[in-house]
Protein backbone atom coordinates (compact mmCIF):
# COMPACT_ATOMS: atom_id res chain seq x y z
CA UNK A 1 -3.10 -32.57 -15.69
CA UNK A 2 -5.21 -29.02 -15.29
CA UNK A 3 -7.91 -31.00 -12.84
CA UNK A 4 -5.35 -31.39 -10.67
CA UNK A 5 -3.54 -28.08 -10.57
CA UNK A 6 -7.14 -26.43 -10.23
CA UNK A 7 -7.86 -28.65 -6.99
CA UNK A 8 -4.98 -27.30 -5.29
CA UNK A 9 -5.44 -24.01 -6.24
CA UNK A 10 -8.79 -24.33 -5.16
CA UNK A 11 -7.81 -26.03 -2.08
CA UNK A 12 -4.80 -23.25 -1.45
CA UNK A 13 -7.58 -20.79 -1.92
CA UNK A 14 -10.07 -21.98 0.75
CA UNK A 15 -6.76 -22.14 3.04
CA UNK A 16 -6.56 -18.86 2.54
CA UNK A 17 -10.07 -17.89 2.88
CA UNK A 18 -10.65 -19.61 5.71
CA UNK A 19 -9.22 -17.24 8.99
CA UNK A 20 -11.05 -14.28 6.63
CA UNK A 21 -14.41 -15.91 7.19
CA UNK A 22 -13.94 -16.88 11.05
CA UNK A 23 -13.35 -13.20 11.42
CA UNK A 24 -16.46 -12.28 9.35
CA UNK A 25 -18.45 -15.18 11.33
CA UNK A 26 -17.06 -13.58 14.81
CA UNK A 27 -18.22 -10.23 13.82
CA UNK A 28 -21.74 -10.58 13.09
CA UNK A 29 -21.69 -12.50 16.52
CA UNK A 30 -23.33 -11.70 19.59
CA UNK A 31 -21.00 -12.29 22.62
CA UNK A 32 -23.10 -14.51 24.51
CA UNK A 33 -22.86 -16.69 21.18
CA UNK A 34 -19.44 -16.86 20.95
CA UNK A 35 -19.14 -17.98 24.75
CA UNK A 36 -21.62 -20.75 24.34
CA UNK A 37 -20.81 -22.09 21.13
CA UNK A 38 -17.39 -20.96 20.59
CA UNK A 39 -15.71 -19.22 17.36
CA UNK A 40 -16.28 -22.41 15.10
CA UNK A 41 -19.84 -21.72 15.39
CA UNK A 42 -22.67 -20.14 13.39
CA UNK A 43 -24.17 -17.14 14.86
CA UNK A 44 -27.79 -17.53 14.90
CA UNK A 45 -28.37 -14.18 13.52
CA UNK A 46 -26.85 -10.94 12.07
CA UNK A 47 -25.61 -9.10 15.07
CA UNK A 48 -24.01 -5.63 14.21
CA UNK A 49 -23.24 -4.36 17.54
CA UNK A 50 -19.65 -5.08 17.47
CA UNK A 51 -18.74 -3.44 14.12
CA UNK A 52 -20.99 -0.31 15.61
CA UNK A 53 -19.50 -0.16 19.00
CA UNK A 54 -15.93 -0.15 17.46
CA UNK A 55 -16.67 2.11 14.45
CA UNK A 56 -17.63 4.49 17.10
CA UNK A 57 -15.07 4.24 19.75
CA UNK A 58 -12.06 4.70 17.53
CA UNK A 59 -13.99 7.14 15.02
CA UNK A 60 -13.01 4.73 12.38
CA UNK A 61 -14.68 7.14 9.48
CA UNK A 62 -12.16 9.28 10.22
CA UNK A 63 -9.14 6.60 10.39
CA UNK A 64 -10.34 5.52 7.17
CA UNK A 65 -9.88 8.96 5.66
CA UNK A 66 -6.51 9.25 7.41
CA UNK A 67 -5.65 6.74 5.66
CA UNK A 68 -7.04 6.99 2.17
CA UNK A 69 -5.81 10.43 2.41
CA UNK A 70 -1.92 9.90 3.11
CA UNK A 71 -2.00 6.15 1.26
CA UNK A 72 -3.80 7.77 -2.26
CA UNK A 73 -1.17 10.82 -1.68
CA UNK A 74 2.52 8.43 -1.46
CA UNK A 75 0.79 6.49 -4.63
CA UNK A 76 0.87 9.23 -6.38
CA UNK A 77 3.77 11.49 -5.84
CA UNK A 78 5.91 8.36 -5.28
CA UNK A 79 5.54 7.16 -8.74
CA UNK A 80 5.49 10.76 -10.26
CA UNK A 81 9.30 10.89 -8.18
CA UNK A 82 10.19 7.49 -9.78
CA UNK A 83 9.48 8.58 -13.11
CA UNK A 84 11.24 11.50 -12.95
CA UNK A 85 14.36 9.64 -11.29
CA UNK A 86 14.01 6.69 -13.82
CA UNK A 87 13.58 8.68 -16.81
CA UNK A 88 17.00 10.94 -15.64
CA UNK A 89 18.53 7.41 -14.44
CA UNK A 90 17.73 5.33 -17.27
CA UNK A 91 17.01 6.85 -20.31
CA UNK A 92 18.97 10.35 -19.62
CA UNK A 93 22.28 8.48 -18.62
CA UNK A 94 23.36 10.67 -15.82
CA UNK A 95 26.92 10.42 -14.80
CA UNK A 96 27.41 7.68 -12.42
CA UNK A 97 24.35 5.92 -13.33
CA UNK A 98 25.31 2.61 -11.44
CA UNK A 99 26.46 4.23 -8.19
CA UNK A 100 23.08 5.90 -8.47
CA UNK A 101 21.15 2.71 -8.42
CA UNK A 102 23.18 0.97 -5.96
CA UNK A 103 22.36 4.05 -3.45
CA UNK A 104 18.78 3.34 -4.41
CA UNK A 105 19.34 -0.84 -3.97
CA UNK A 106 20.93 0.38 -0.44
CA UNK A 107 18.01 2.69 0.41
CA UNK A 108 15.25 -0.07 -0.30
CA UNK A 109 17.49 -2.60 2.20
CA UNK A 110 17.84 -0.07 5.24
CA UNK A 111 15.38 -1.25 8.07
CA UNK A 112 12.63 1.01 9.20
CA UNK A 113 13.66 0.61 12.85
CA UNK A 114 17.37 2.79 12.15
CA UNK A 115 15.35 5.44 10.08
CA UNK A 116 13.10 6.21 13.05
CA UNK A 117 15.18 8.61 14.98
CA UNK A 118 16.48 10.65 12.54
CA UNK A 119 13.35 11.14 10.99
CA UNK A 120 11.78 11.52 14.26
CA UNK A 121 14.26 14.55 14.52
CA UNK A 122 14.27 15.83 11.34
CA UNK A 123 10.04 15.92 11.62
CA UNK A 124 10.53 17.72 15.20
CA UNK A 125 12.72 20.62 13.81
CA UNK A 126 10.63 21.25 10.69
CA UNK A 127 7.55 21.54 13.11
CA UNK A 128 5.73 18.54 11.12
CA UNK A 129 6.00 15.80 14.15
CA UNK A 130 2.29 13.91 14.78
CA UNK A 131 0.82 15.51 10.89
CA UNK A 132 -0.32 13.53 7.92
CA UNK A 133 2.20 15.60 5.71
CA UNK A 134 5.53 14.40 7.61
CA UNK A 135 3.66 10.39 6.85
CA UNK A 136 3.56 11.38 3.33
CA UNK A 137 6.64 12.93 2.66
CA UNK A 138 8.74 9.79 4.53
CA UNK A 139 6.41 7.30 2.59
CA UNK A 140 6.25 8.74 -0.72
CA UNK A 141 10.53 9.06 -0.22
CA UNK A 142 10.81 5.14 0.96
CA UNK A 143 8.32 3.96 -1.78
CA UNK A 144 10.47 6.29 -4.56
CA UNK A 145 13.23 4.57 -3.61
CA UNK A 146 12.47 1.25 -5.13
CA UNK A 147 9.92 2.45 -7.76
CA UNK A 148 13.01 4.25 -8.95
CA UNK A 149 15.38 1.21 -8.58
CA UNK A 150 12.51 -0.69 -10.89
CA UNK A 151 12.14 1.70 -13.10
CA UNK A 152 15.20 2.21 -14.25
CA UNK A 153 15.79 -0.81 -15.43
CA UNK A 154 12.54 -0.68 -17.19
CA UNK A 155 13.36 2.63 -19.00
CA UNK A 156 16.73 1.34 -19.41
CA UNK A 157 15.60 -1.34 -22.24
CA UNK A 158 13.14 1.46 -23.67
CA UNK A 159 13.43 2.08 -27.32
CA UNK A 160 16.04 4.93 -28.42
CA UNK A 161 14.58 5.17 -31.93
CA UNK A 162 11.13 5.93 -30.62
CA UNK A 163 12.90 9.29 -28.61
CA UNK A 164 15.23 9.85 -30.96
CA UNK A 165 11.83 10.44 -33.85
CA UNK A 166 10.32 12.57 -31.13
CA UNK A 167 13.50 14.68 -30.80
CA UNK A 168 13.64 15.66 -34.56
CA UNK A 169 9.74 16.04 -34.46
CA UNK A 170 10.49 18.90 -31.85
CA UNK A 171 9.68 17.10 -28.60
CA UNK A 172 11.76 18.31 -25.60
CA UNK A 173 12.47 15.86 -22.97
CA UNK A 174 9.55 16.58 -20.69
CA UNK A 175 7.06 16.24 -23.76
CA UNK A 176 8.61 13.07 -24.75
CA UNK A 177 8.37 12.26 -21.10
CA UNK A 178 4.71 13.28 -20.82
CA UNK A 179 3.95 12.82 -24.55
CA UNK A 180 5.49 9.19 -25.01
CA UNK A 181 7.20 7.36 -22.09
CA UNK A 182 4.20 7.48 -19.80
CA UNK A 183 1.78 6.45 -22.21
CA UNK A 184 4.24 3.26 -23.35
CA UNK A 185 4.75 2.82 -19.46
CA UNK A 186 1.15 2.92 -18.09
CA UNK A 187 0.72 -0.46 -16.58
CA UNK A 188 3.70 -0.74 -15.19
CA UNK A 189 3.06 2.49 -13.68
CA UNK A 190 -0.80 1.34 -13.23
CA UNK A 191 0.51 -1.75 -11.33
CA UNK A 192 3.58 0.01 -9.13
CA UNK A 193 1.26 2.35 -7.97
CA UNK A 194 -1.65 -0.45 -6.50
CA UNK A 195 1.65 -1.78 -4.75
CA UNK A 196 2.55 1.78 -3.23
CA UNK A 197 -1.06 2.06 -2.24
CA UNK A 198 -1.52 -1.45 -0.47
CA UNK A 199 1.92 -1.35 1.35
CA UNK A 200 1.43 2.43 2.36
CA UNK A 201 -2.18 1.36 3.97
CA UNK A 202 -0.37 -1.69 6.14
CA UNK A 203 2.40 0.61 7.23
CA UNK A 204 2.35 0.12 11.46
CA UNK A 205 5.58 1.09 12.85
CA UNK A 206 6.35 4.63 11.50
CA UNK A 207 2.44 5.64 11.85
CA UNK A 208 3.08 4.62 14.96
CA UNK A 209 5.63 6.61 15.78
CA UNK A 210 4.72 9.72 14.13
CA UNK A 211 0.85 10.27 14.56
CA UNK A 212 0.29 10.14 18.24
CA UNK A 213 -3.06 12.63 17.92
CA UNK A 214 -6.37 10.46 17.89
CA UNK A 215 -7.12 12.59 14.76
CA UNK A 216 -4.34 11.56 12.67
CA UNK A 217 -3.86 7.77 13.19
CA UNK A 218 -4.21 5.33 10.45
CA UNK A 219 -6.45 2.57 10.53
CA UNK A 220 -3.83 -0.12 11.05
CA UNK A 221 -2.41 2.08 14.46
CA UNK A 222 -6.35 2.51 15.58
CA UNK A 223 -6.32 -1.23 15.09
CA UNK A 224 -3.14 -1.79 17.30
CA UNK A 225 -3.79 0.55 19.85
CA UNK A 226 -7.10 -0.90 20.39
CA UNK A 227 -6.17 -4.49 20.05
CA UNK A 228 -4.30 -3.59 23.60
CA UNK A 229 -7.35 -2.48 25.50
CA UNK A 230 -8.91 -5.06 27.78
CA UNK A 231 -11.89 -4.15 27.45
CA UNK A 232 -12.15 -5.61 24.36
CA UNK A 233 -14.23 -8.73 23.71
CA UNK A 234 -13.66 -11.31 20.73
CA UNK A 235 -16.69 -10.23 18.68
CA UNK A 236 -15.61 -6.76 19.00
CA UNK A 237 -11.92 -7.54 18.28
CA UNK A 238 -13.49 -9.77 15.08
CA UNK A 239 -15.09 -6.90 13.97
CA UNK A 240 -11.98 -4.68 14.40
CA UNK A 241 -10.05 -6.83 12.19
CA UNK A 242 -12.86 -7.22 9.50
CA UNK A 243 -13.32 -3.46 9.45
CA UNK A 244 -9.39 -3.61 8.56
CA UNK A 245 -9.32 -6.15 6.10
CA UNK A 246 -12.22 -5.12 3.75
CA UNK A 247 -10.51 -1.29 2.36
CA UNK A 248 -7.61 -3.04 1.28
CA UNK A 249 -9.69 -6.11 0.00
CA UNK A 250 -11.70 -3.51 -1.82
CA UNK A 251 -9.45 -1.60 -3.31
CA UNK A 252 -7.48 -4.98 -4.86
CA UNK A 253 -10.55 -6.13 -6.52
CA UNK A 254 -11.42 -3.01 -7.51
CA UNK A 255 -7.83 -2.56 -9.51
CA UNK A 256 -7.39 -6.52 -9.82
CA UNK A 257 -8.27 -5.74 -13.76
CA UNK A 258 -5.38 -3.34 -13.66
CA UNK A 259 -3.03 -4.94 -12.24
CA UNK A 260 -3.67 -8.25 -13.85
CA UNK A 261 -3.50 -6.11 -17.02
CA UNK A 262 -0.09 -4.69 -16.09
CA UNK A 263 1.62 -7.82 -15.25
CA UNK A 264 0.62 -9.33 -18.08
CA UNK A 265 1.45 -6.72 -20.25
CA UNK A 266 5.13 -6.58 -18.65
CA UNK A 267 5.22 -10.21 -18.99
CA UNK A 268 4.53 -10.15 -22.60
CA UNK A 269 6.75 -7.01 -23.52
């Protein structure tokens, strides 16, 4: 029964695989190849022009940081917020707990399209319209929301024995927090904040909106923008897209330990 199974995983998997390595293929292509043989073929040799002609035109080092900088930042602070909220929400018992969570449920449902204006307004009258900062402060908010909502429920089922020990050891709440929740909590933390990260990075439509300088786009709006331009040729456009896909590739397989860890661990718990 397992031979099976492991053929069409392995078959799903080269599915999957497979538009990744026509991009790779296209990239290291010359042009001329790619009009005479078409994007099916082999390129004949390893033909970096592409990748260097659109690192340079959209300063993509730069991009890169942009977004390393305001995607490490939301992973962060947004499950530092949801730890905070959780921990009040679900092991302090605030008053009103469930109408508290159901504003969170109803936060994580709103569409980004009817927050745009308002933020766009709010961000113009605090002077932070078109800066990294206002990205971080909407993302790590939006991301809080449901880390919060998750959470919760999480903290919700966490032992009141083990608090209630730390209590009559002398523990505050923020040391028990700090001291004994986090710890217990780590890879579901560990894992929540890999999520925060990845979706942060593909963000589009707020970027978008909000960093209109060259200096402060995001890789995936550098992508977009550029993706319009007609100048644009396939190998060029192939190695756009491959210089997109391989940070977030990276950064999965370099957490994959981590975040198999932390489901498992959640599973087993």
């Amino acid at each position: 029964m397992k031979y099976p199974i492991l053929t069409a995983l392995v078959v799903l998997a080269l599915v999957m695989l497979f538009p990744f390595g026509i991009v790779t293929i296209n990239a290291i292509k010359s042009p001329a190849e790619y009009s005479s043989a078409g994007p099916l073929s082999l390129p004949g040799g390893l033909y970096l022009d592409g990748i260097v002609s659109f690192w340079n035109r959209v300063d993509f080092g730069g991009k890169l940081w942009n977004s390393f900088l305001i995607s490490g930042s939301v992973s962060v602070l947004a499950v530092v917020l949801s730890v905070l909220n959780a921990y009040a929400i679900g092991i302090g018992r605030v008053r009103g707990r469930l109408w508290v969570l159901v504003l969170f449920l109803v936060a994580n449902t709103l569409p980004q399209e009817a927050l745009a204006y308002p933020l766009y307004y709010l961000s113009k009258e605090l002077g932070l319209y078109d800066t990294r900062l206002s990205m971080i402060i909407i993302f790590t908010v939006i991301q809080a929301a449901f880390g919060t909502y998750l959470l919760s429920a999480v903290l919700g089922q966490f032992p009141k024995e083990i608090l209630e020990a730390a209590e009559i050891d002398g523990a505050g709440r923020f040391l028990a927090l700090w001291r004994i929740v986090v710890p217990i909590s780590r890879p579901t933390l560990s894992v929540l904040m890999i999520f925060f990260f990845i979706w942060t990075w593909n963000e589009f439509f707020l970027p978008l909106i909000f960093l209109i300088s060259n200096d402060n786009q995001t890789v995936p709006v550098a992508l977009g923008v550029l993706q319009g331009e007609k100048f644009m040729d396939a190998t060029t456009s192939s190695a756009s897209a491959l210089l997109g896909i391989v940070p977030a590739v990276a950064f999965f397989l370099i957490f994959q330990r981590t975040l198999t860890r932390g489901i498992t661990v959640g599973a087993i718990k």
